[in-house]
C-alpha atoms as a PDB file:
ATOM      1  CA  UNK A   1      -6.532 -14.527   5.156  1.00  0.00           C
ATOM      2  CA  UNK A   2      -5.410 -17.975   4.619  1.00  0.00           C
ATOM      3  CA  UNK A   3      -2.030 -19.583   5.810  1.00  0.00           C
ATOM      4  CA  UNK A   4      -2.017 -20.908   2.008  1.00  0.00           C
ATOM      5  CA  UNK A   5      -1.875 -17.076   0.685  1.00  0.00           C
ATOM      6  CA  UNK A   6       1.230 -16.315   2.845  1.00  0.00           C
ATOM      7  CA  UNK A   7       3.091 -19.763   1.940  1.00  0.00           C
ATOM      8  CA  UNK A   8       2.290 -17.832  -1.951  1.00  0.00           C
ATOM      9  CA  UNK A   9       3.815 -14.998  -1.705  1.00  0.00           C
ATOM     10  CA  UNK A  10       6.838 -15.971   0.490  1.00  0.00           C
ATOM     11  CA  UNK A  11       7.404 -18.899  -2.972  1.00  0.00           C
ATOM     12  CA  UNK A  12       7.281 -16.484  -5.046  1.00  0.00           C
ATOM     13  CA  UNK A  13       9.127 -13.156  -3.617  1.00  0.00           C
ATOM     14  CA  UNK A  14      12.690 -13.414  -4.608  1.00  0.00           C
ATOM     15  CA  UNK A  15      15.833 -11.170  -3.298  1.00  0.00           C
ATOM     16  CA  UNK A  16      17.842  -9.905  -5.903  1.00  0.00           C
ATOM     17  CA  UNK A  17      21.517  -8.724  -6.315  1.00  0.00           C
ATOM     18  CA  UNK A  18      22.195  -5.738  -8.722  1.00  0.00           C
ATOM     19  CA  UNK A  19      25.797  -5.858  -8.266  1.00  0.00           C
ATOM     20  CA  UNK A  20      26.073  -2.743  -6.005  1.00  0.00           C
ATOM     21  CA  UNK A  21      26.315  -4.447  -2.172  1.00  0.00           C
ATOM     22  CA  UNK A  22      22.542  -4.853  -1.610  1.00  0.00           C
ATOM     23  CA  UNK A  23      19.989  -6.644  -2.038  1.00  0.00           C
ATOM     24  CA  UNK A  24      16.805  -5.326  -3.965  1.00  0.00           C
ATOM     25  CA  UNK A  25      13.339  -6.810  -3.641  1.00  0.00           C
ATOM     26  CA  UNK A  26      11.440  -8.698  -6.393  1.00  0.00           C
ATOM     27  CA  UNK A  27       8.209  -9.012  -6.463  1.00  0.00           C
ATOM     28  CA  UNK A  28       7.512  -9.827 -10.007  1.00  0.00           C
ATOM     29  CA  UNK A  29       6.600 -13.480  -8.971  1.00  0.00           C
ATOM     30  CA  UNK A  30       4.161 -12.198  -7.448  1.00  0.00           C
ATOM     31  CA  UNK A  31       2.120 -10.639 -10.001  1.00  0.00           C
ATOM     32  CA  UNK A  32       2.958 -13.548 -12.274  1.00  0.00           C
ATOM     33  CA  UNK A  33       0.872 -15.980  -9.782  1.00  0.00           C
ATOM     34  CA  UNK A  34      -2.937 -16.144 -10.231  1.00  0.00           C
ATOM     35  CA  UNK A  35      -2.997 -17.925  -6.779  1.00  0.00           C
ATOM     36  CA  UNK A  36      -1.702 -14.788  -5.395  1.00  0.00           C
ATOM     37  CA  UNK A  37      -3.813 -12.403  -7.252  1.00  0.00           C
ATOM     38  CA  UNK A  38      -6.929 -14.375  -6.634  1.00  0.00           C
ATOM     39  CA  UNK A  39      -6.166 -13.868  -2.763  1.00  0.00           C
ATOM     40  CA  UNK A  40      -4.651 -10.596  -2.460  1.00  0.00           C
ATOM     41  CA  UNK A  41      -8.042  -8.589  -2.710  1.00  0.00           C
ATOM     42  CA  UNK A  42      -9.450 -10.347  -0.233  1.00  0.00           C
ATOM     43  CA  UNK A  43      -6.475 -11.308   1.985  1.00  0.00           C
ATOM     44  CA  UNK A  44      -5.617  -7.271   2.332  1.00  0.00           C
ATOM     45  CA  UNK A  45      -9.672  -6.588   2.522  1.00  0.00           C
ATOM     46  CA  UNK A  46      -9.466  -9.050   5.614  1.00  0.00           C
ATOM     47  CA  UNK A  47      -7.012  -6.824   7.247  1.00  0.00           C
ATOM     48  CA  UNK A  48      -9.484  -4.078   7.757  1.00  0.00           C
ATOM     49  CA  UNK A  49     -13.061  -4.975   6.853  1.00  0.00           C
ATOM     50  CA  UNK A  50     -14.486  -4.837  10.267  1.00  0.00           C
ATOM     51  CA  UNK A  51     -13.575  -0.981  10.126  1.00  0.00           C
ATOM     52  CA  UNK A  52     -15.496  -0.671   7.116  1.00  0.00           C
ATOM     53  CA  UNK A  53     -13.736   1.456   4.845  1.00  0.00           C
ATOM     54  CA  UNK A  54     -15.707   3.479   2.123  1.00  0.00           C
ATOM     55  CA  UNK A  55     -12.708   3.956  -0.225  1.00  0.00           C
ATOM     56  CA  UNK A  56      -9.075   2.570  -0.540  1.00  0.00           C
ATOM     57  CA  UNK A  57      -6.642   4.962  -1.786  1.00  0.00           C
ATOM     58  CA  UNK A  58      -3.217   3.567  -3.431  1.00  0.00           C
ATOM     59  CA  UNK A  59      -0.015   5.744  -4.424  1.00  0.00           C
ATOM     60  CA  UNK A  60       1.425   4.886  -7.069  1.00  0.00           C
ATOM     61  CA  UNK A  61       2.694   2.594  -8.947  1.00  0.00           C
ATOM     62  CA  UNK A  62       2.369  -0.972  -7.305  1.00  0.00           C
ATOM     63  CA  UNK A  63      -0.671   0.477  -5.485  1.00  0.00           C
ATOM     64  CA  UNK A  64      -2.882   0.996  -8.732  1.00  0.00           C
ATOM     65  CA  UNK A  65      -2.291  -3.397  -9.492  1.00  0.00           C
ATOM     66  CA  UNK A  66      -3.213  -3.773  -5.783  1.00  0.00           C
ATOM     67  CA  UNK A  67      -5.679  -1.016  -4.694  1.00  0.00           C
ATOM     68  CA  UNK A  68      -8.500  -2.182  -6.747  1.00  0.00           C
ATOM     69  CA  UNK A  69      -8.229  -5.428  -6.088  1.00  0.00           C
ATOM     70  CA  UNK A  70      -8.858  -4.692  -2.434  1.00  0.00           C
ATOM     71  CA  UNK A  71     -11.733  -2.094  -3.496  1.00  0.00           C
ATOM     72  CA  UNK A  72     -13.168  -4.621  -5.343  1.00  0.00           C
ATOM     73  CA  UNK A  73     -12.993  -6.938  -2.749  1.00  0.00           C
ATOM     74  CA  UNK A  74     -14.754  -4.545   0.152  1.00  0.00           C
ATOM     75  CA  UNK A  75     -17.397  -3.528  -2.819  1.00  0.00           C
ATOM     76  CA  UNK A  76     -15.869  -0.004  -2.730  1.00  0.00           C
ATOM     77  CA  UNK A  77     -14.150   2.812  -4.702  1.00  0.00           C
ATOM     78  CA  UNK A  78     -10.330   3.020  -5.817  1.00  0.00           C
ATOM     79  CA  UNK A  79      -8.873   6.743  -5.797  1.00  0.00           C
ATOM     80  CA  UNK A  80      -5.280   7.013  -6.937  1.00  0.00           C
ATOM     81  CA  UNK A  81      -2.427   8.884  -5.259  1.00  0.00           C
ATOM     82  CA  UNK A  82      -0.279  10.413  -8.103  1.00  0.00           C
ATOM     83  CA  UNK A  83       3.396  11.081  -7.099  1.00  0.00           C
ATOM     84  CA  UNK A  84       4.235  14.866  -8.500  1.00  0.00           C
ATOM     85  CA  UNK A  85       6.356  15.673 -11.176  1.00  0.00           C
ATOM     86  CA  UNK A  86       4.428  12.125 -12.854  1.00  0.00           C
ATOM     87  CA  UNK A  87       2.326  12.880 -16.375  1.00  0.00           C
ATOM     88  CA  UNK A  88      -1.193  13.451 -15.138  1.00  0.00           C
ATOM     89  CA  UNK A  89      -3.445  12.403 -17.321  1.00  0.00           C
ATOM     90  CA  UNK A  90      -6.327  15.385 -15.351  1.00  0.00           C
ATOM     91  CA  UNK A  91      -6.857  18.566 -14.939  1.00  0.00           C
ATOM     92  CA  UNK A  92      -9.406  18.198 -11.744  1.00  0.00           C
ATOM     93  CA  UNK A  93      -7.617  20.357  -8.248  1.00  0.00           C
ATOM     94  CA  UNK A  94      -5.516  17.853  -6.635  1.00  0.00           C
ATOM     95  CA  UNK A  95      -4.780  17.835  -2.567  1.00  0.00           C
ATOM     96  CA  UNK A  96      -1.368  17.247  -1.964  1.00  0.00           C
ATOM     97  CA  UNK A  97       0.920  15.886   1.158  1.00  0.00           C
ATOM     98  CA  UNK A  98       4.740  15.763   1.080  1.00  0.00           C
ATOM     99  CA  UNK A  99       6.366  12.344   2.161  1.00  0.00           C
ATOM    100  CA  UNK A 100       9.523  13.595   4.165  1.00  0.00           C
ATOM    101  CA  UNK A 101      11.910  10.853   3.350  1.00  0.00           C
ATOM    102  CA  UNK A 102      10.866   7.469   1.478  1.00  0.00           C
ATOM    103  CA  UNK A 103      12.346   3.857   1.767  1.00  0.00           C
ATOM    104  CA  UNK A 104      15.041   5.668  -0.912  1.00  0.00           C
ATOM    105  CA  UNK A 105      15.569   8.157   1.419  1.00  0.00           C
ATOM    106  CA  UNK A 106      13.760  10.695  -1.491  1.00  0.00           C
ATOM    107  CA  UNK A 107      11.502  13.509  -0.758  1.00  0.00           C
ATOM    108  CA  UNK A 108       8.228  13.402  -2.959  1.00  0.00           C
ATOM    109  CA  UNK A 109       4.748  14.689  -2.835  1.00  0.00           C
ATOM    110  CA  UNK A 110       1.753  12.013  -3.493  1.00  0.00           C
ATOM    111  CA  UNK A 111      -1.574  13.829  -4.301  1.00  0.00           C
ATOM    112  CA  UNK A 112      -5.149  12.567  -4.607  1.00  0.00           C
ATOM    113  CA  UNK A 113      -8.447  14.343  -6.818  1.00  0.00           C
ATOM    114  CA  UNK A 114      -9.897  16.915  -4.581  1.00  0.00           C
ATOM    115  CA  UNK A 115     -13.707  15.729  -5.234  1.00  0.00           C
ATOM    116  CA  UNK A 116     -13.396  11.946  -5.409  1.00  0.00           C
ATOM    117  CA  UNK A 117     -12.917  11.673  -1.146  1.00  0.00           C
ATOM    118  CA  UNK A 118     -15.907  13.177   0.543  1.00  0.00           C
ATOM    119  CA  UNK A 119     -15.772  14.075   4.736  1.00  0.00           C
ATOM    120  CA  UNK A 120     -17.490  10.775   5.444  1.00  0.00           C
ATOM    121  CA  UNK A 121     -15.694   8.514   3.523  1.00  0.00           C
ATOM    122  CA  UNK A 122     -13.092   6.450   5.555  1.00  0.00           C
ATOM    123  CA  UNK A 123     -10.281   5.783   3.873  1.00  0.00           C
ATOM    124  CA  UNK A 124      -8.210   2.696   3.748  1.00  0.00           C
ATOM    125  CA  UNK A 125      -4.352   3.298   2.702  1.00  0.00           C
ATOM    126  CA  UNK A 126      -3.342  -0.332   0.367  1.00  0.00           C
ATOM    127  CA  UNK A 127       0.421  -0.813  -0.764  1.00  0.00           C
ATOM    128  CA  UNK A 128       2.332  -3.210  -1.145  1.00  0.00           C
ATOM    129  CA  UNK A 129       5.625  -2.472   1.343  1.00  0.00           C
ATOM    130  CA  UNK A 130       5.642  -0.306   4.242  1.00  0.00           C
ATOM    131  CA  UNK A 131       9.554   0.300   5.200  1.00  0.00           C
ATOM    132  CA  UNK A 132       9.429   3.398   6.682  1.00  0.00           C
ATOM    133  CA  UNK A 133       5.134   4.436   7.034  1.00  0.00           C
ATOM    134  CA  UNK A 134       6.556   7.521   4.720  1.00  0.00           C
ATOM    135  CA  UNK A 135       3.770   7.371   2.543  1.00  0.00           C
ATOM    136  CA  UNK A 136       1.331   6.043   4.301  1.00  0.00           C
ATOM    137  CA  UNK A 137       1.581   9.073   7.101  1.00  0.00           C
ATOM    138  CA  UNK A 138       1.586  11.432   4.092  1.00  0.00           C
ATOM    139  CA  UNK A 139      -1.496  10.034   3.031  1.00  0.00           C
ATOM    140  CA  UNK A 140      -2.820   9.829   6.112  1.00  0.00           C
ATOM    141  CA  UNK A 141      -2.044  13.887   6.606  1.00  0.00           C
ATOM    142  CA  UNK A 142      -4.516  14.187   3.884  1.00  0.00           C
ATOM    143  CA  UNK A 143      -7.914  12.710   5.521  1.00  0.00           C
ATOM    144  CA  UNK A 144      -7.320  13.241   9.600  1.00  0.00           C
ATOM    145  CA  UNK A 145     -10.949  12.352  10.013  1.00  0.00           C
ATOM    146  CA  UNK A 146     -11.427   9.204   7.825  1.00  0.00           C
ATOM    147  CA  UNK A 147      -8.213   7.718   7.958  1.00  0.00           C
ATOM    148  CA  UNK A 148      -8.793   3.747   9.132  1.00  0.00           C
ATOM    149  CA  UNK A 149      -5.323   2.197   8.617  1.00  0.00           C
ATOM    150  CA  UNK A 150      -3.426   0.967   5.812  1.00  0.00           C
ATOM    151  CA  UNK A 151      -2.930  -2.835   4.648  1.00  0.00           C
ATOM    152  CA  UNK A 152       0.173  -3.790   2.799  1.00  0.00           C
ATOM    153  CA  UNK A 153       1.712  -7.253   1.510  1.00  0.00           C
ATOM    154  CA  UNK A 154       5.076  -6.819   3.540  1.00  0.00           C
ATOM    155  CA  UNK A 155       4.853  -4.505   7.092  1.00  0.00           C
ATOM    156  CA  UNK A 156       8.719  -3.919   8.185  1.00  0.00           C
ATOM    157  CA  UNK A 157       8.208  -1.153  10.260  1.00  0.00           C
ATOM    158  CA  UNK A 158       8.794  -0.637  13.750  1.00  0.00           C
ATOM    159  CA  UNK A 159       6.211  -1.573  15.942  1.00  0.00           C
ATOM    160  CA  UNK A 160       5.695   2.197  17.139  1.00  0.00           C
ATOM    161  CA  UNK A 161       5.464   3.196  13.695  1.00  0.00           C
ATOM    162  CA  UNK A 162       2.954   0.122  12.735  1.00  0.00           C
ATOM    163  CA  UNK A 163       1.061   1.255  15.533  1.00  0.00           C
ATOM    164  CA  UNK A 164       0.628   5.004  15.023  1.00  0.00           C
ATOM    165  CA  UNK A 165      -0.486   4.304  11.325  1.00  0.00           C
ATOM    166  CA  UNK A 166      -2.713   1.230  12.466  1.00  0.00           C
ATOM    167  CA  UNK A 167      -0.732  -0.031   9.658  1.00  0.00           C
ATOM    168  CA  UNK A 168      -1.704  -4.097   9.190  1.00  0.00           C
ATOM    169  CA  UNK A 169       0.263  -6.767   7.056  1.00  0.00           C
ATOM    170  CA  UNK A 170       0.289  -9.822   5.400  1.00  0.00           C
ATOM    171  CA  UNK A 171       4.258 -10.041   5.568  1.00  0.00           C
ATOM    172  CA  UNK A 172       6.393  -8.664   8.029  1.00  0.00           C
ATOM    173  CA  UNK A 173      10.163  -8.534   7.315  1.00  0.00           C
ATOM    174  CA  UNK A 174      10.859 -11.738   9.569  1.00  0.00           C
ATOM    175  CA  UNK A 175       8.752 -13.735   6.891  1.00  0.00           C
ATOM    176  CA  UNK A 176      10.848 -12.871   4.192  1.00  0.00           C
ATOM    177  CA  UNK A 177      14.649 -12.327   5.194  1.00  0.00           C
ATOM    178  CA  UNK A 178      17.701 -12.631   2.913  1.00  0.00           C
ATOM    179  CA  UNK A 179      19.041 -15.932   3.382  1.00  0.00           C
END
């Protein structure tokens, strides 16, 4: 990963206030910037391509713009993780894992196709954010054998949570504070 991809995405990542005493991230910019979307396959590939994953799963929704890219990048699959409740577009048997407590503080259940991850497939977790490790340990829940970390743009989890999901970043929080 270059420097040059980091100084990128801190440019473009903006806080925002909605009027309601906090601050809300936007990340817009940052699918707005070819720079950053050139780099961000290959800067989250980085991250974990000595562990050689066969397949990166994504939940959704930021994760399907930024899973593939990192797929594409380690010349591997991309399997979605559906939240429930969304409009599935399949009828295939899902496997499901419930994510206790979100960034939001929400309960919800992310689910992945039954057939598309096989017993020897290692399985690398991309998002964007990690604030809690919510979802990632959910996903993680759902391939105990083949799990090999997950990569995200910003990591602001503690470090006993970033260790425990081998969880690697770009970002951390530091990088990116309110000013």
């Amino acid at each position: 990963m270059t420097t040059d991809l980091r100084d990128h995405l801190r440019a473009e990542f903006r806080w925002t206030d909605p009027g309601e005493g906090y601050l809300v991230s936007d990340r817009s910019g940052w699918w707005r910037s070819p720079a950053i979307l050139a780099g961000l396959g290959d800067g989250l590939a980085d991250l974990f391509r000595a562990e050689r994953p066969t397949v990166v799963v994504s939940p959704e929704v930021t994760g399907f713009l930024i899973g593939p890219l990192v797929a594409r990048a380690l010349g591997v699959g991309f399997v979605e993780a559906y939240r429930a409740g969304a409009r599935l577009p399949i009828a295939e048997p899902m496997i499901w894992a419930e994510v206790p407590a979100d960034h939001r503080g929400q309960k919800q259940q992310l689910g992945v196709r039954r057939e598309l991850i096989t017993p020897e497939d290692r399985v690398l977790v991309v998002d964007d954010w990690a604030a809690t490790g919510a979802q990632a340990r959910a996903l993680r829940s759902l391939f105990p054998r083949g799990y090999v970390g997950t990569a995200v743009i910003v990591n602001e989890c503690p470090p006993a949570v970033t260790g425990e999901l081998t969880l690697r970043g770009l970002l951390t929080a530091a990088d990116i504070e309110p000013v």
